[in-house]
Each structure stands twice: as C-alpha cells, then as structure tokens.
C-alpha atoms as a PDB file:
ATOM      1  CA  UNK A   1      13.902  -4.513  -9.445  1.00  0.00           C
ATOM      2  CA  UNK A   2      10.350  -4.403  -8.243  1.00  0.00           C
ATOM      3  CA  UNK A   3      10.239  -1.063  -7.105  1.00  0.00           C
ATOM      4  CA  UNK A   4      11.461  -0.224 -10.367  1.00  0.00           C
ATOM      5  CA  UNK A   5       9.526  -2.263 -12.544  1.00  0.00           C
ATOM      6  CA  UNK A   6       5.878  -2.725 -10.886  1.00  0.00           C
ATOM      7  CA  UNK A   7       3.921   0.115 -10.034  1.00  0.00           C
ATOM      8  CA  UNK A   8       1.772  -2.308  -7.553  1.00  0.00           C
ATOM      9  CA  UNK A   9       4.625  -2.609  -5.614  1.00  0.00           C
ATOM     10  CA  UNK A  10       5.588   0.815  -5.440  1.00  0.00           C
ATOM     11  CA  UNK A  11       2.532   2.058  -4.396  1.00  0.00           C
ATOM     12  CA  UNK A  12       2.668  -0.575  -1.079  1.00  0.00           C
ATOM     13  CA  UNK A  13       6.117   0.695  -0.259  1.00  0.00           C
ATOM     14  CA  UNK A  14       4.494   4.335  -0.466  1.00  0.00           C
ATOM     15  CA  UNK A  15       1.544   3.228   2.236  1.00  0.00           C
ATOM     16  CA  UNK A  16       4.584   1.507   4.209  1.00  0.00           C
ATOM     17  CA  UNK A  17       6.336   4.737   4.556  1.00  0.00           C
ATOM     18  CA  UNK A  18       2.860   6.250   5.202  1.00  0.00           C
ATOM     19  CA  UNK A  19       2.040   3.871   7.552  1.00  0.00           C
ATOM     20  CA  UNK A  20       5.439   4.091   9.543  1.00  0.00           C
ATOM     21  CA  UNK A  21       4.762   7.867   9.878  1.00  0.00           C
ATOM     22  CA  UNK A  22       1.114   7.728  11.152  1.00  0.00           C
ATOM     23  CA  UNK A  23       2.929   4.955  13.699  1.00  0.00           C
ATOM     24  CA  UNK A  24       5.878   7.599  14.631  1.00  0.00           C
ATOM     25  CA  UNK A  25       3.123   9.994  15.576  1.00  0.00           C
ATOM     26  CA  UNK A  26       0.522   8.217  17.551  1.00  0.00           C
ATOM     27  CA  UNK A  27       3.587   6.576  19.662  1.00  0.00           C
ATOM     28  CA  UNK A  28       2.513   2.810  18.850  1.00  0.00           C
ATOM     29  CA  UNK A  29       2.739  -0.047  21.385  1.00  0.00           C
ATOM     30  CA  UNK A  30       5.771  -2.550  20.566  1.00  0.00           C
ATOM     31  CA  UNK A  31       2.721  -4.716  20.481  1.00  0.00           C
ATOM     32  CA  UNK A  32       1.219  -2.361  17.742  1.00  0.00           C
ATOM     33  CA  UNK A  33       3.748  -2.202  15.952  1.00  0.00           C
ATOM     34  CA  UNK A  34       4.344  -6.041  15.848  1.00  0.00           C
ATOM     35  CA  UNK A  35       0.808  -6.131  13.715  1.00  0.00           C
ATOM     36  CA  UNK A  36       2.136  -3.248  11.924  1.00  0.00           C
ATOM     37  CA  UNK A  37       5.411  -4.787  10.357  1.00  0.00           C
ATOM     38  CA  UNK A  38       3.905  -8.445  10.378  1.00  0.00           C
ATOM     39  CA  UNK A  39       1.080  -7.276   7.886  1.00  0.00           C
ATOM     40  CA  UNK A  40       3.188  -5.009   6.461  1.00  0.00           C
ATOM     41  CA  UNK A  41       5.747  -7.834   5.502  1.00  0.00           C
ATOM     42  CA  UNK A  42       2.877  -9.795   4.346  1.00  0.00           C
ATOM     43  CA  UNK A  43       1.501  -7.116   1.462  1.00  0.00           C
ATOM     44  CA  UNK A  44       5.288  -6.820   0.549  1.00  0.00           C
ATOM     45  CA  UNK A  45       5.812 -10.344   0.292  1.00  0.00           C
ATOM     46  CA  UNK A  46       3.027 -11.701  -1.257  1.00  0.00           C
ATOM     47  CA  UNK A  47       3.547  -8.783  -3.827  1.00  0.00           C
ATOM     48  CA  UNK A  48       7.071 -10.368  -4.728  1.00  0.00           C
ATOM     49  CA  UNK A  49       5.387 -13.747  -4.904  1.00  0.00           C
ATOM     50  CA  UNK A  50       2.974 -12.499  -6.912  1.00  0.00           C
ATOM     51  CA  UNK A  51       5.332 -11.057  -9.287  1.00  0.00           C
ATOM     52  CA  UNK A  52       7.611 -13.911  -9.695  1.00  0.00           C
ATOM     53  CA  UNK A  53       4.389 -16.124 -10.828  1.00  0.00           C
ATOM     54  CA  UNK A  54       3.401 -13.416 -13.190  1.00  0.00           C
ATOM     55  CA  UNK A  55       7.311 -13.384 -14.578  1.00  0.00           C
ATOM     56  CA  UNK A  56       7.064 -17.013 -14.468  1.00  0.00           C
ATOM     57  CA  UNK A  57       3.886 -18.147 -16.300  1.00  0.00           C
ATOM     58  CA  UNK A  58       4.823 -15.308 -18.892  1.00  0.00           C
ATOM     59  CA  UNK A  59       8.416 -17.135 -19.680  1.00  0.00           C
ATOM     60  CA  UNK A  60       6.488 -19.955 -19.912  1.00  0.00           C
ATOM     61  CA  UNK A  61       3.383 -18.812 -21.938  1.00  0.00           C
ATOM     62  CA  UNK A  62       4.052 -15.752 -23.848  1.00  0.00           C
ATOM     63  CA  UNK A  63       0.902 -16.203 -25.230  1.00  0.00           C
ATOM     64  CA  UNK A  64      -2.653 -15.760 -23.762  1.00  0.00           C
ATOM     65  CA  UNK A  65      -3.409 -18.858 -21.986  1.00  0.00           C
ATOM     66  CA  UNK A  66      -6.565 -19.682 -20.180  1.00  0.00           C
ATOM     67  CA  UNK A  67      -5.097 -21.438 -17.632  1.00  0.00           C
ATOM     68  CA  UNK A  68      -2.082 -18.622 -17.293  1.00  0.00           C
ATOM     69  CA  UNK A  69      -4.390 -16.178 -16.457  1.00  0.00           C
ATOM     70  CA  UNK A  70      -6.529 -18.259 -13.838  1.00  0.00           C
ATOM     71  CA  UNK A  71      -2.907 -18.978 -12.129  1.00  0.00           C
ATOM     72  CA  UNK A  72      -2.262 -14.682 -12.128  1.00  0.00           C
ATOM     73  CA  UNK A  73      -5.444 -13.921 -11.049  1.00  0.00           C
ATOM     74  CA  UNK A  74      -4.819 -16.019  -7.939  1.00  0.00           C
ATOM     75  CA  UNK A  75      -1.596 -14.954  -7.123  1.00  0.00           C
ATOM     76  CA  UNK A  76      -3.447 -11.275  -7.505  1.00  0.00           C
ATOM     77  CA  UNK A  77      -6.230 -12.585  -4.767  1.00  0.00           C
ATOM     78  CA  UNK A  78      -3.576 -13.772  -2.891  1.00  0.00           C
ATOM     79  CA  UNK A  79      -2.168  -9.461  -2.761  1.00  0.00           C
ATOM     80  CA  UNK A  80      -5.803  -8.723  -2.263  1.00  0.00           C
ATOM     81  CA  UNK A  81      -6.402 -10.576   0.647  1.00  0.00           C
ATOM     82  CA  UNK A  82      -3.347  -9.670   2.316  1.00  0.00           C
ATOM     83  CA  UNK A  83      -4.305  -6.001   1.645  1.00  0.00           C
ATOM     84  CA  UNK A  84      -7.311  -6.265   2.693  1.00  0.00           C
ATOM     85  CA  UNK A  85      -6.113  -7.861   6.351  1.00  0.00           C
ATOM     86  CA  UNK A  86      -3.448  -5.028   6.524  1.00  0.00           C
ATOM     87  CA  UNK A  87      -6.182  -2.527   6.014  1.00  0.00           C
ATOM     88  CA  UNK A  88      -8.333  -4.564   8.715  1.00  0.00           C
ATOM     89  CA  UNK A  89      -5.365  -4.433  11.114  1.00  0.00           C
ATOM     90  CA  UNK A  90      -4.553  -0.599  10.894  1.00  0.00           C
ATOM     91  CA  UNK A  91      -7.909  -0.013  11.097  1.00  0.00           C
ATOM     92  CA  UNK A  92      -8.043  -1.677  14.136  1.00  0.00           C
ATOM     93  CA  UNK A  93      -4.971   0.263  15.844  1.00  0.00           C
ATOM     94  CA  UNK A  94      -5.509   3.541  14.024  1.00  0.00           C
ATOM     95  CA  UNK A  95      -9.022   4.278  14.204  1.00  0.00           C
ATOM     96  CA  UNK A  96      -9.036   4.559  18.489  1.00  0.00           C
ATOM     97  CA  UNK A  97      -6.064   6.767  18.141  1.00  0.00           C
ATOM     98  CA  UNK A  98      -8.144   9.400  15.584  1.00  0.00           C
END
C-alpha cells in the first residue's frame, strides 16, 4: 500500500534497488553490506512510520491544525535524518571504491 500510494516511498525503494546494484558491482564486504541494509532498513522504516502518523493525525484532524502539522513535520525530519545518515554511510563505502 505504500509503494502504491506515496511517491516518497517509492522513490527510496528505487535508490534501494540502485543501491543493491552499485553493491553487486563493487563486490561489498559482508561488513559493507551490514551498513548497507541497516541504513537501508532505517529510510524504509522510518518512511512507514512516517506515513502512519501522517494517516493518523489526518483521521484525526481532517482539518488544518497547527499542532497536526508540527507533529508531520517531525515525523518528515525524522525521514530526513535517516536519509541523510544513509547518504553519509554510502558515501563512506562508495566513494573509495569510485
């Protein structure tokens, strides 16, 4: 139902698959690839979490609520941050191999 219904999501899948491949060819360390799928199950999963609030605080407030949006817009940091370490990590493994 994600994949389907939030573009956000999609688009992290896509890098995963992306991600996977650039791992296939440069012949990753188990220990690599143990950052790999750890921050890679971290952007998925905090996605999901981040869409179940969203889903949540709009059954609850259909309307535009101050507070609502405060509580989205930290469950969006909360994506951001764990993009942003993913990106840090794969940097980190990547970068030596190019």
């Amino acid at each position: 139902m994600a994949f389907k219904e939030e573009p956000n999501f999609r688009i992290h899948v896509v890098a995963t698959i992306m991600v996977i491949a650039a791992g296939l060819y440069f012949k990753l360390s188990t220990t690599e690839w143990l950052a790999i799928v750890i921050v890679i199950g971290l952007v998925l999963l905090t996605e999901l979490l981040n869409t179940v609030i969203e889903n949540i605080a709009d059954f609850i407030s259909p309307e535009r609520h101050e507070k609502i949006k405060t509580i989205k817009d930290i469950a969006a940091a909360a994506v951001l941050i764990s993009a942003i370490v993913a990106l840090i990590v794969g940097l980190l493994i990547f970068i030596p191999k190019i």
